[in-house]
PDB file of N, CA and C in Angstrom:
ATOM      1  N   UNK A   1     -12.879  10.300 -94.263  1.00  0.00           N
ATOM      2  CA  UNK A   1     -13.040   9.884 -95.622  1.00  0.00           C
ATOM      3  C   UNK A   1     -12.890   8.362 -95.757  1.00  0.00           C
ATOM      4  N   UNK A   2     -11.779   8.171 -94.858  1.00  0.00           N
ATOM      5  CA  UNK A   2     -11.463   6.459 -95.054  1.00  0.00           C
ATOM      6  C   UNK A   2     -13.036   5.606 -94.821  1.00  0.00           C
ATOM      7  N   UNK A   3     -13.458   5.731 -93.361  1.00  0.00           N
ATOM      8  CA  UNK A   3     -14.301   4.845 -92.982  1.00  0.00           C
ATOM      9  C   UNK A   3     -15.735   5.322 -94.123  1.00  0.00           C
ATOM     10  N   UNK A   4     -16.001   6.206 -94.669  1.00  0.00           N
ATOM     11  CA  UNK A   4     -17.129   6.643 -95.571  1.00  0.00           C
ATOM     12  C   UNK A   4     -16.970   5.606 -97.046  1.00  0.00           C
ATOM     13  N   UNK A   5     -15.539   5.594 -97.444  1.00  0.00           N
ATOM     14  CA  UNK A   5     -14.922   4.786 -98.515  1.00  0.00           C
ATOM     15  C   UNK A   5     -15.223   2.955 -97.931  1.00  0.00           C
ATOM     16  N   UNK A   6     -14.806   2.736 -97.134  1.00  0.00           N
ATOM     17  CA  UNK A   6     -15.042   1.611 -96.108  1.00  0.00           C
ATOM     18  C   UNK A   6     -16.652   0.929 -96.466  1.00  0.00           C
ATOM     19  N   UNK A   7     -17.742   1.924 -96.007  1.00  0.00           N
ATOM     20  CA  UNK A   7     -18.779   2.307 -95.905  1.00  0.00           C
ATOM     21  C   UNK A   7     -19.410   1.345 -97.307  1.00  0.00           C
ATOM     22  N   UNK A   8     -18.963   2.514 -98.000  1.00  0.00           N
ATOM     23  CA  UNK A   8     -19.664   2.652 -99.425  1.00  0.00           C
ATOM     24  C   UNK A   8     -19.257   1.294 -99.918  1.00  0.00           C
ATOM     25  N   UNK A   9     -18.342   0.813 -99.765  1.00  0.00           N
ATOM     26  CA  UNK A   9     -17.847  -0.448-100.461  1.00  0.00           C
ATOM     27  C   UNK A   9     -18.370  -1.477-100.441  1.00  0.00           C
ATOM     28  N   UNK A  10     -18.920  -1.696 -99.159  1.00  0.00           N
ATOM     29  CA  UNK A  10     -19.395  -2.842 -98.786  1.00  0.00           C
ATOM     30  C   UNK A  10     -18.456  -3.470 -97.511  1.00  0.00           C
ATOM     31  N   UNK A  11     -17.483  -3.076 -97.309  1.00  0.00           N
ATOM     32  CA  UNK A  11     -16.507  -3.229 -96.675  1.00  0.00           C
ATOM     33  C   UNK A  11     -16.864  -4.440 -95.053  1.00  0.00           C
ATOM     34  N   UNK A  12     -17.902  -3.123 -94.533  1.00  0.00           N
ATOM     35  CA  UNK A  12     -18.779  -4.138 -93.079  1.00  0.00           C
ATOM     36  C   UNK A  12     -20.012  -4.655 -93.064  1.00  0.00           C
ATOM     37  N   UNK A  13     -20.370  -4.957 -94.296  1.00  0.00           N
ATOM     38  CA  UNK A  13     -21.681  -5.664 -95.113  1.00  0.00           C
ATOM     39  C   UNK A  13     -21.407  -7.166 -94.379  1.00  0.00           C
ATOM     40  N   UNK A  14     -22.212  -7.379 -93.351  1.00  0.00           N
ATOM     41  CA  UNK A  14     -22.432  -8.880 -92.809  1.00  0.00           C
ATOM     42  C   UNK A  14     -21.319  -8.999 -91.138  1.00  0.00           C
ATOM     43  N   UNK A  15     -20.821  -7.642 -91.093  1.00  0.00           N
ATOM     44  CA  UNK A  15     -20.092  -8.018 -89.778  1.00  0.00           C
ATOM     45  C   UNK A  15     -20.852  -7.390 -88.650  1.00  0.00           C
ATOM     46  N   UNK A  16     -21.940  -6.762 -88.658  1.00  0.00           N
ATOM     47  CA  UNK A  16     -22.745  -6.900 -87.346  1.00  0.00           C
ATOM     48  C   UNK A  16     -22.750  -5.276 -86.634  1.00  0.00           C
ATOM     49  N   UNK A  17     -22.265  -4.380 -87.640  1.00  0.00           N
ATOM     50  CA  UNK A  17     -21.367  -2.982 -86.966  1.00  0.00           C
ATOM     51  C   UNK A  17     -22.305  -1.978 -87.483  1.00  0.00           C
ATOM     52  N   UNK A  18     -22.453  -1.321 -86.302  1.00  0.00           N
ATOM     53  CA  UNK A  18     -23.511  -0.203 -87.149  1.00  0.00           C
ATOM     54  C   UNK A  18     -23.401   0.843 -87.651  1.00  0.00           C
ATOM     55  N   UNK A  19     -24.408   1.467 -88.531  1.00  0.00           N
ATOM     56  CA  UNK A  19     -23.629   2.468 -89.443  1.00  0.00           C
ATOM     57  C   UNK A  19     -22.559   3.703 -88.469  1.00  0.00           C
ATOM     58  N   UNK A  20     -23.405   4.254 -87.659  1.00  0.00           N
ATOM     59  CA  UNK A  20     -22.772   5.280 -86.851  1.00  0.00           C
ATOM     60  C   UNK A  20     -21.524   4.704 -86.274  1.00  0.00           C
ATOM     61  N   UNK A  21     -20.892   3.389 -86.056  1.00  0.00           N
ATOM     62  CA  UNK A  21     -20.252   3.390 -85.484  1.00  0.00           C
ATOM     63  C   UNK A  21     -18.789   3.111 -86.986  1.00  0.00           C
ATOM     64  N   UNK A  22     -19.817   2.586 -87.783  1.00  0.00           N
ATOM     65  CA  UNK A  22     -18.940   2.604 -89.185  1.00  0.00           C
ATOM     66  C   UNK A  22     -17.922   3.588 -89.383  1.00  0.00           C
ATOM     67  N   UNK A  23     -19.157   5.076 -88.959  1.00  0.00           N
ATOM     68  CA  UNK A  23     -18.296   6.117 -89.779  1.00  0.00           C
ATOM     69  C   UNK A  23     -17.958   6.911 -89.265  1.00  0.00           C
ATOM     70  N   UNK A  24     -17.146   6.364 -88.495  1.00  0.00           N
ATOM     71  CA  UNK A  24     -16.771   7.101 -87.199  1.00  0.00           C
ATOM     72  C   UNK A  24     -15.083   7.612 -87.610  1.00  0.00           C
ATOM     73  N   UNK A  25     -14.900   9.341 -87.425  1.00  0.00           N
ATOM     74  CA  UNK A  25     -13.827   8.995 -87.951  1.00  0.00           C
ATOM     75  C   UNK A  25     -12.500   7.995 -87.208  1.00  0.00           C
ATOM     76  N   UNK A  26     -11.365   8.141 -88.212  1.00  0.00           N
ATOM     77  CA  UNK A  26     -10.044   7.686 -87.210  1.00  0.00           C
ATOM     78  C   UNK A  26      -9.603   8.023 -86.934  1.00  0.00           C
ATOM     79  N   UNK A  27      -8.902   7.271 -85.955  1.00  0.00           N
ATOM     80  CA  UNK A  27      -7.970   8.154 -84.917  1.00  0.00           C
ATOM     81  C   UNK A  27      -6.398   8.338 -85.093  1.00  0.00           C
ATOM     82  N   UNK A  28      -5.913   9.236 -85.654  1.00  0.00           N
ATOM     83  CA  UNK A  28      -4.413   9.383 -85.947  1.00  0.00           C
ATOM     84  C   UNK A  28      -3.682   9.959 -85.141  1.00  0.00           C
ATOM     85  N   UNK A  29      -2.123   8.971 -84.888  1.00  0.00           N
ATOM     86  CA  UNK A  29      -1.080   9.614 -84.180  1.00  0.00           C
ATOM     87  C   UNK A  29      -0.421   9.458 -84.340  1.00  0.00           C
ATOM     88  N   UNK A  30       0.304  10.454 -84.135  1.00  0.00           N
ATOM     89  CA  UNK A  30       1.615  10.726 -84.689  1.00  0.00           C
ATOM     90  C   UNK A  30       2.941   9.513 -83.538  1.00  0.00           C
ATOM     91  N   UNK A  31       3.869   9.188 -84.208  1.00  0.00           N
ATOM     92  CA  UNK A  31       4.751   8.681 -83.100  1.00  0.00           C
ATOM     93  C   UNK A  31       6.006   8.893 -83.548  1.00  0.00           C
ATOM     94  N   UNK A  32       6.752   9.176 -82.440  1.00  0.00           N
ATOM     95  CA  UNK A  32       8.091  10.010 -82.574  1.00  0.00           C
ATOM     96  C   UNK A  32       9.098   8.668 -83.131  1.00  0.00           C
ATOM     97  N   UNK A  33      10.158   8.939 -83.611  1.00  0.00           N
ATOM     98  CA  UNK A  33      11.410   8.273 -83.667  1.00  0.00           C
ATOM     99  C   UNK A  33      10.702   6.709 -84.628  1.00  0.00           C
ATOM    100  N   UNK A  34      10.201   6.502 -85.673  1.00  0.00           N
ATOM    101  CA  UNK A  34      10.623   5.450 -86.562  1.00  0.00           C
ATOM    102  C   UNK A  34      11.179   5.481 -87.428  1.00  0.00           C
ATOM    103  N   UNK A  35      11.735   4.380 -87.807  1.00  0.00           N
ATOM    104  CA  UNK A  35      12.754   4.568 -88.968  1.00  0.00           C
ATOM    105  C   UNK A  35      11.467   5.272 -90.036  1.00  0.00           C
ATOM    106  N   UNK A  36      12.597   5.721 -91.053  1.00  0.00           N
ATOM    107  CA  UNK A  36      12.301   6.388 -92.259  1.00  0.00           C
ATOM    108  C   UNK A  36      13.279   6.297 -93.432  1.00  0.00           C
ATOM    109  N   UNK A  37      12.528   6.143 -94.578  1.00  0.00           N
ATOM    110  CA  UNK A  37      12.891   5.720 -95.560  1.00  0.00           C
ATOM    111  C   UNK A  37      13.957   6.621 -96.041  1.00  0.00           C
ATOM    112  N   UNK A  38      14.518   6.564 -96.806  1.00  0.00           N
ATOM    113  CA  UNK A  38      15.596   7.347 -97.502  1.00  0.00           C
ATOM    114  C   UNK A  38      15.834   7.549 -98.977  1.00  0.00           C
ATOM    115  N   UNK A  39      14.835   7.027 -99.742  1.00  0.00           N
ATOM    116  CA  UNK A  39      14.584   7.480-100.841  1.00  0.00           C
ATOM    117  C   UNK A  39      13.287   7.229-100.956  1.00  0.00           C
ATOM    118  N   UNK A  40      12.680   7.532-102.381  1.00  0.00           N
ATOM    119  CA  UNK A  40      11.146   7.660-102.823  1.00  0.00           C
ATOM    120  C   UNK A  40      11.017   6.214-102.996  1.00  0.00           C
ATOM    121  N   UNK A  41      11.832   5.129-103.334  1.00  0.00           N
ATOM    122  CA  UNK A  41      10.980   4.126-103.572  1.00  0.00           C
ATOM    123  C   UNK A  41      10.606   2.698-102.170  1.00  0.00           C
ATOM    124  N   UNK A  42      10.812   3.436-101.011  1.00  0.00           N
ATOM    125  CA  UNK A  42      10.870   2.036-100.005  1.00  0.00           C
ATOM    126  C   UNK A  42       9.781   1.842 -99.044  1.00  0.00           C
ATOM    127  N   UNK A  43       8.784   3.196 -99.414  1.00  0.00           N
ATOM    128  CA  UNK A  43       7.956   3.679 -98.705  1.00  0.00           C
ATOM    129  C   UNK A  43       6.775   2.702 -98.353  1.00  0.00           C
ATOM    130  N   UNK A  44       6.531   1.414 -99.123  1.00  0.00           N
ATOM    131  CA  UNK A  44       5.972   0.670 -99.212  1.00  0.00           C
ATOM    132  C   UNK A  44       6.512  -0.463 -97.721  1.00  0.00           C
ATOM    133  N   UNK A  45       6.993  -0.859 -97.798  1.00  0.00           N
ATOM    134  CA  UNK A  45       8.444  -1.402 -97.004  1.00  0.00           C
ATOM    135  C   UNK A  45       8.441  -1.328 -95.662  1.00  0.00           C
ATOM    136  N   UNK A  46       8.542   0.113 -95.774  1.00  0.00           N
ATOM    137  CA  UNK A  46       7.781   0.871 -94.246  1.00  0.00           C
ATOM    138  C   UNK A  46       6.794   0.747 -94.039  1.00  0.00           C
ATOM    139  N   UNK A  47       6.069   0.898 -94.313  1.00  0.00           N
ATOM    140  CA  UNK A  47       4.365   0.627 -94.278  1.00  0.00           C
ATOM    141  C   UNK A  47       4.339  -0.923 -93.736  1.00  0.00           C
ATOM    142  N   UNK A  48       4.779  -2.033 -94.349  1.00  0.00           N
ATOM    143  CA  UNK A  48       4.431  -3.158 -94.198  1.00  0.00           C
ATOM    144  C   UNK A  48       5.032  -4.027 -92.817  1.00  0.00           C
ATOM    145  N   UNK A  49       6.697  -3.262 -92.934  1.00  0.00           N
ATOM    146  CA  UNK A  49       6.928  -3.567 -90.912  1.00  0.00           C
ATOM    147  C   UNK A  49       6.879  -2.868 -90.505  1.00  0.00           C
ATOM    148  N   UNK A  50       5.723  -1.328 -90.267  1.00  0.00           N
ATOM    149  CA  UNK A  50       5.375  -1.002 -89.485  1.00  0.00           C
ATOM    150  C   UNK A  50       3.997  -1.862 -89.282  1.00  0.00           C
ATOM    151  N   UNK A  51       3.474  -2.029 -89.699  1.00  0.00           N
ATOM    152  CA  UNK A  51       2.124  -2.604 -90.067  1.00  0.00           C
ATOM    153  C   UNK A  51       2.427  -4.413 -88.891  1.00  0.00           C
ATOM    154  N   UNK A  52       3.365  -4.977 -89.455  1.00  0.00           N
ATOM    155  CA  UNK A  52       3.963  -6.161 -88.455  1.00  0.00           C
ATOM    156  C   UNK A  52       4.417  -5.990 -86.890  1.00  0.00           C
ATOM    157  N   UNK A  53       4.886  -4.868 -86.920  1.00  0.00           N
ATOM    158  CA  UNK A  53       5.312  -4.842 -85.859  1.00  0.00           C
ATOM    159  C   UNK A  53       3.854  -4.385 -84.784  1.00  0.00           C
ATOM    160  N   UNK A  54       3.210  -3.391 -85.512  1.00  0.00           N
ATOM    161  CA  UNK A  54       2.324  -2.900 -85.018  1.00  0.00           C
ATOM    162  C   UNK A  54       1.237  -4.043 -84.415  1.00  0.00           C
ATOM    163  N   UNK A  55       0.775  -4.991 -85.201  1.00  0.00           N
ATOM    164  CA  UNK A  55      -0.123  -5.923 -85.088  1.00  0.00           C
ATOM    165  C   UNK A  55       0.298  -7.051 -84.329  1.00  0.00           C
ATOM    166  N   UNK A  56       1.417  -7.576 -84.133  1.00  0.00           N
ATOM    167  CA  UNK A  56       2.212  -8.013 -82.915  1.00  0.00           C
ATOM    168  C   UNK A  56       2.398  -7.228 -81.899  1.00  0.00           C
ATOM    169  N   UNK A  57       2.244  -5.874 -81.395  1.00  0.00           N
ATOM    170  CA  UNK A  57       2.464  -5.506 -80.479  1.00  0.00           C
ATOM    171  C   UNK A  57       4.174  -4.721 -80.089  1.00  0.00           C
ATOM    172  N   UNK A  58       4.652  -4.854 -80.694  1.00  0.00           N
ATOM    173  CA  UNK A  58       6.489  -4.953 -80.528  1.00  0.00           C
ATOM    174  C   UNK A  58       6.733  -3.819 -80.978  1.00  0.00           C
ATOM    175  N   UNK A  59       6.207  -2.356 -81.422  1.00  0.00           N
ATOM    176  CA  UNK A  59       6.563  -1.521 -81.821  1.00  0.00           C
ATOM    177  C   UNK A  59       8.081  -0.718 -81.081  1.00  0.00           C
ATOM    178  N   UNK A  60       8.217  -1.282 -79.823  1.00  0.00           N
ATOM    179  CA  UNK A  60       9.231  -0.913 -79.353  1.00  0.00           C
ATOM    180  C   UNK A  60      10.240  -1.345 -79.755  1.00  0.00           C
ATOM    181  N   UNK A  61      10.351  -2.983 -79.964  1.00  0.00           N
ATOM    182  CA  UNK A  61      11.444  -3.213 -80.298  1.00  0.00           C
ATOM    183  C   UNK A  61      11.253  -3.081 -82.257  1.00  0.00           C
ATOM    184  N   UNK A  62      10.975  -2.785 -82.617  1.00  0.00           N
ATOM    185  CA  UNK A  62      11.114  -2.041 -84.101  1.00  0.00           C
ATOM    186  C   UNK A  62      12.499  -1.414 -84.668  1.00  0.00           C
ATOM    187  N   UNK A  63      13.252  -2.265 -85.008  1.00  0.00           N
ATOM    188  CA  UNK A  63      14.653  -1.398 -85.755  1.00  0.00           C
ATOM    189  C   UNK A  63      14.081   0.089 -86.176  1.00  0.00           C
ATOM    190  N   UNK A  64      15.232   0.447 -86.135  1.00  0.00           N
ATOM    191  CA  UNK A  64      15.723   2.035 -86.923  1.00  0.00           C
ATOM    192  C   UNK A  64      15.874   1.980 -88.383  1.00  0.00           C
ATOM    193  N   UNK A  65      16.481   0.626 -88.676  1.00  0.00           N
ATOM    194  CA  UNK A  65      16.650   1.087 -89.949  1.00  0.00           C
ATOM    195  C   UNK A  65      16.460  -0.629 -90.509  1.00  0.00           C
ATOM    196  N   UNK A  66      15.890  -0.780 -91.731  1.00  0.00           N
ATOM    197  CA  UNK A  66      15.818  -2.082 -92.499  1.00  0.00           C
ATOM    198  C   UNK A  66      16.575  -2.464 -93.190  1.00  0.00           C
ATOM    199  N   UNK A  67      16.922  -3.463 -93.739  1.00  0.00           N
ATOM    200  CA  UNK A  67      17.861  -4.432 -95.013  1.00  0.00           C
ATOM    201  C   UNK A  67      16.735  -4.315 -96.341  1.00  0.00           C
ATOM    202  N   UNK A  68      16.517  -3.414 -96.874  1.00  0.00           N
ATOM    203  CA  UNK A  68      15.486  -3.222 -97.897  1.00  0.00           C
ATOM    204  C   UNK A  68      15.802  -4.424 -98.139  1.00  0.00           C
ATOM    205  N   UNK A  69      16.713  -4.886 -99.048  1.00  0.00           N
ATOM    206  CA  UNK A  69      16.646  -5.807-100.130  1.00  0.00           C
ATOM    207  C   UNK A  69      16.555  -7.340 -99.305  1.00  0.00           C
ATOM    208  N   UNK A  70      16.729  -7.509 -98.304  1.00  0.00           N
ATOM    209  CA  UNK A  70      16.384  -8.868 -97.629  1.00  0.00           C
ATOM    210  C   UNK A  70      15.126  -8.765 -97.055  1.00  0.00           C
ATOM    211  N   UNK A  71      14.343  -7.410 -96.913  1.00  0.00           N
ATOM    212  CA  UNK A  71      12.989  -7.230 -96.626  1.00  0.00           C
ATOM    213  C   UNK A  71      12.327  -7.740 -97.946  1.00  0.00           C
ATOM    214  N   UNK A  72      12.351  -6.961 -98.771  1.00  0.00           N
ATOM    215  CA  UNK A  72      12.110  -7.643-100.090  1.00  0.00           C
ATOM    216  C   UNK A  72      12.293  -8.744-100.858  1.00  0.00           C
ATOM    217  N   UNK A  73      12.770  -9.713-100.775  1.00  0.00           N
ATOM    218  CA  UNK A  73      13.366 -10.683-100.589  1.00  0.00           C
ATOM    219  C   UNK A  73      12.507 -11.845 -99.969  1.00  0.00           C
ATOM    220  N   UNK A  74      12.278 -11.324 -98.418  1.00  0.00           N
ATOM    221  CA  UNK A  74      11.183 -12.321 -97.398  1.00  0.00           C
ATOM    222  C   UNK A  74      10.022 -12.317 -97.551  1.00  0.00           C
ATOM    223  N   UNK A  75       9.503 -10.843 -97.839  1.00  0.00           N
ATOM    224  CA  UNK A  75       7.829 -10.351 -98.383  1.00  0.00           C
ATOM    225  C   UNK A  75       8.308 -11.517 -99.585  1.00  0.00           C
ATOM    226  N   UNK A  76       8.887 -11.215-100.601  1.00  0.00           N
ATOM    227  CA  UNK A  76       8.849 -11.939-101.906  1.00  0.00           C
ATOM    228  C   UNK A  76       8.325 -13.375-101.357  1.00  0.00           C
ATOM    229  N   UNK A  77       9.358 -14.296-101.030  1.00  0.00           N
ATOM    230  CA  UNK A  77       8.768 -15.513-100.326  1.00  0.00           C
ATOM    231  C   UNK A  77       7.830 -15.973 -99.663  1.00  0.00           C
ATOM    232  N   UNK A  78       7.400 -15.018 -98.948  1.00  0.00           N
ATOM    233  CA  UNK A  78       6.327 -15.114 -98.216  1.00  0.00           C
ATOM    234  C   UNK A  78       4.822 -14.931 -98.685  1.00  0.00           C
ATOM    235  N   UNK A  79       4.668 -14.012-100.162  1.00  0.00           N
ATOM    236  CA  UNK A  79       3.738 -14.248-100.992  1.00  0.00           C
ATOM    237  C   UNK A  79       3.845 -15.253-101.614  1.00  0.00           C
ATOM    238  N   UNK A  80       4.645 -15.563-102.369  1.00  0.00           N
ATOM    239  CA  UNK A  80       4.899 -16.941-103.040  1.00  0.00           C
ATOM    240  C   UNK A  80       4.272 -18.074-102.611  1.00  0.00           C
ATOM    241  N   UNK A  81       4.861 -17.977-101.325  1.00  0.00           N
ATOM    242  CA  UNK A  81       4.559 -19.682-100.554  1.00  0.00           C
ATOM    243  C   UNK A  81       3.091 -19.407-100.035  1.00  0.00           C
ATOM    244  N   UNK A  82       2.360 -18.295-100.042  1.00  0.00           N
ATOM    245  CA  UNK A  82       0.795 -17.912 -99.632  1.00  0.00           C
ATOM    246  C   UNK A  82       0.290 -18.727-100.424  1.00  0.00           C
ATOM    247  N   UNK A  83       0.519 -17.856-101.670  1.00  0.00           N
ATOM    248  CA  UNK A  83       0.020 -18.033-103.192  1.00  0.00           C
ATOM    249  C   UNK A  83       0.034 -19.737-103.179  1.00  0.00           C
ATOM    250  N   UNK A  84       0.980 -20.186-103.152  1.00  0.00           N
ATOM    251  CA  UNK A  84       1.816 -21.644-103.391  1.00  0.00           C
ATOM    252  C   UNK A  84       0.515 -22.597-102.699  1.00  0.00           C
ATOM    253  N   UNK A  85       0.156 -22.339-101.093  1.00  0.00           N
ATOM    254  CA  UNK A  85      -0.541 -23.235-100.207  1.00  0.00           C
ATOM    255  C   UNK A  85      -1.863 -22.826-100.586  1.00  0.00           C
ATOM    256  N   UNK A  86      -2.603 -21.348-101.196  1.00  0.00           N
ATOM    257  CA  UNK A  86      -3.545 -21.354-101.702  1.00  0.00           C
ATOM    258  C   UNK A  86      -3.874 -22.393-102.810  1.00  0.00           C
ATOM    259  N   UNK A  87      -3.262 -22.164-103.401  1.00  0.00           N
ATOM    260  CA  UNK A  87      -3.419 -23.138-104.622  1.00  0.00           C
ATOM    261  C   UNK A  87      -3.519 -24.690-104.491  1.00  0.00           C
ATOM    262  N   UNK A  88      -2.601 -25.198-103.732  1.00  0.00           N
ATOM    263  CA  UNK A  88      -2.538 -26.528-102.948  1.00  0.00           C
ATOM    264  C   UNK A  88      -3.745 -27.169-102.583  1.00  0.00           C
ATOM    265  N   UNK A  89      -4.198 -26.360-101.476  1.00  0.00           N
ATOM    266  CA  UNK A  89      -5.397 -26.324-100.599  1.00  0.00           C
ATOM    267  C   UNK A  89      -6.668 -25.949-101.564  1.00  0.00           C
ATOM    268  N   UNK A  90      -6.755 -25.563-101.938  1.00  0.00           N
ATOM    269  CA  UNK A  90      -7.544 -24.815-103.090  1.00  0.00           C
ATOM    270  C   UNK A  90      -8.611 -24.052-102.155  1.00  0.00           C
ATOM    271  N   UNK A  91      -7.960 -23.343-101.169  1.00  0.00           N
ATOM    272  CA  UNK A  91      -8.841 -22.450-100.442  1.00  0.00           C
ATOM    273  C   UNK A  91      -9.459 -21.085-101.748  1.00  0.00           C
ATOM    274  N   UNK A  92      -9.921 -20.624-101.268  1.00  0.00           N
ATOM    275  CA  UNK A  92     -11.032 -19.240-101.420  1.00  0.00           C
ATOM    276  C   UNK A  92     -10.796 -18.225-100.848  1.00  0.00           C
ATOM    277  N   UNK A  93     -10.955 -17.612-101.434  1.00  0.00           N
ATOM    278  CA  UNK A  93     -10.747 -16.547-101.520  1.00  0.00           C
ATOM    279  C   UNK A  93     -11.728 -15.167-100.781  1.00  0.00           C
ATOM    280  N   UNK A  94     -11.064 -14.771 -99.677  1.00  0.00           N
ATOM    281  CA  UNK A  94     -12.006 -14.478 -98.726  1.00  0.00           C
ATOM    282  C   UNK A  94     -12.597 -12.546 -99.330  1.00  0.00           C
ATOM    283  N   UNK A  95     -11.922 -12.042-100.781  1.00  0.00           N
ATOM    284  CA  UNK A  95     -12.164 -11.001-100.671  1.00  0.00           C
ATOM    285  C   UNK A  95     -13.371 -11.100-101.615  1.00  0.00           C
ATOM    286  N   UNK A  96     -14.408 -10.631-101.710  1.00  0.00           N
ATOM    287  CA  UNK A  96     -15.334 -10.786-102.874  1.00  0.00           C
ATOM    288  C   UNK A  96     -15.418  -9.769-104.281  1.00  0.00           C
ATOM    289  N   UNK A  97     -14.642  -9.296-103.918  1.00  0.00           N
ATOM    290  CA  UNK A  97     -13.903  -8.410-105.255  1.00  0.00           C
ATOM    291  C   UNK A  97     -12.874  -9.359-106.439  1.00  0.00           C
ATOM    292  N   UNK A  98     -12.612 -10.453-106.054  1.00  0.00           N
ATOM    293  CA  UNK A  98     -12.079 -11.607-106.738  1.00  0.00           C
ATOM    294  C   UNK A  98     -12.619 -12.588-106.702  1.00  0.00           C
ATOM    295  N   UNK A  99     -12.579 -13.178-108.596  1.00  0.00           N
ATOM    296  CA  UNK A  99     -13.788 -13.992-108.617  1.00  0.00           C
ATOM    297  C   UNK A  99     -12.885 -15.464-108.125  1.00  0.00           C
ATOM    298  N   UNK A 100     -14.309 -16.017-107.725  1.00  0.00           N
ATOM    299  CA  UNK A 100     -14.156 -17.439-107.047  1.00  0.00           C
ATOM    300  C   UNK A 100     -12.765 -18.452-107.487  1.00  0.00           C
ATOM    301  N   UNK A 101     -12.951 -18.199-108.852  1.00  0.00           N
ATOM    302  CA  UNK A 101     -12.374 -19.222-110.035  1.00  0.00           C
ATOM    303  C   UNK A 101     -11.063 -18.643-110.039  1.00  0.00           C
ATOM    304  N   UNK A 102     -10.808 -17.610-109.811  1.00  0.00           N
ATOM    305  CA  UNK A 102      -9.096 -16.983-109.612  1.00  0.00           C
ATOM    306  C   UNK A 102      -8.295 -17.831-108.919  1.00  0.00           C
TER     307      UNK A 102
END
């Protein structure tokens, strides 16, 4: 469903990829032992250093468990100061779902 949603969007419009290989499904796996959240609202949280760790490579060394609120906290800053050097720079905006002038 994902890569069909992908698809339809426009998503690989100009990157060179062909349809069949577009919609191909994905590949999911399961992996034993990561931390996990402990209430309904942190789930986001997780997602985002798993997502870091993952894309660095380091999933091994991946804590068990997070400092929500100093996670939240650094994400906080770390959009900020994005936001902050976007604006500076007066770069662009690479998604085309947001207009230029934003």
């Amino acid at each position: 469903m994902i890569p069909h949603l992908l698809y339809n969007t426009g998503f690989f419009d100009g990157k060179n990829i062909p349809e069949q290989e577009a919609l191909k499904p994905l590949v999911v796996k399961l992996v034993p032992k990561l931390p996990q959240q402990k209430n309904d609202g942190n789930c986001g949280i997780y997602v985002i250093k798993y997502a870091e760790y993952f894309i660095n490579e380091m999933l091994k060394e991946m804590p068990k468990t997070f400092n929500i609120a100093h996670v939240r906290k650094y994400l906080t800053t770390q959009l900020y100061e994005y936001a902050k050097t976007k604006q500076v720079e007066n770069y662009d905006t690479d998604n085309d779902w947001v207009p230029k002038d934003v």
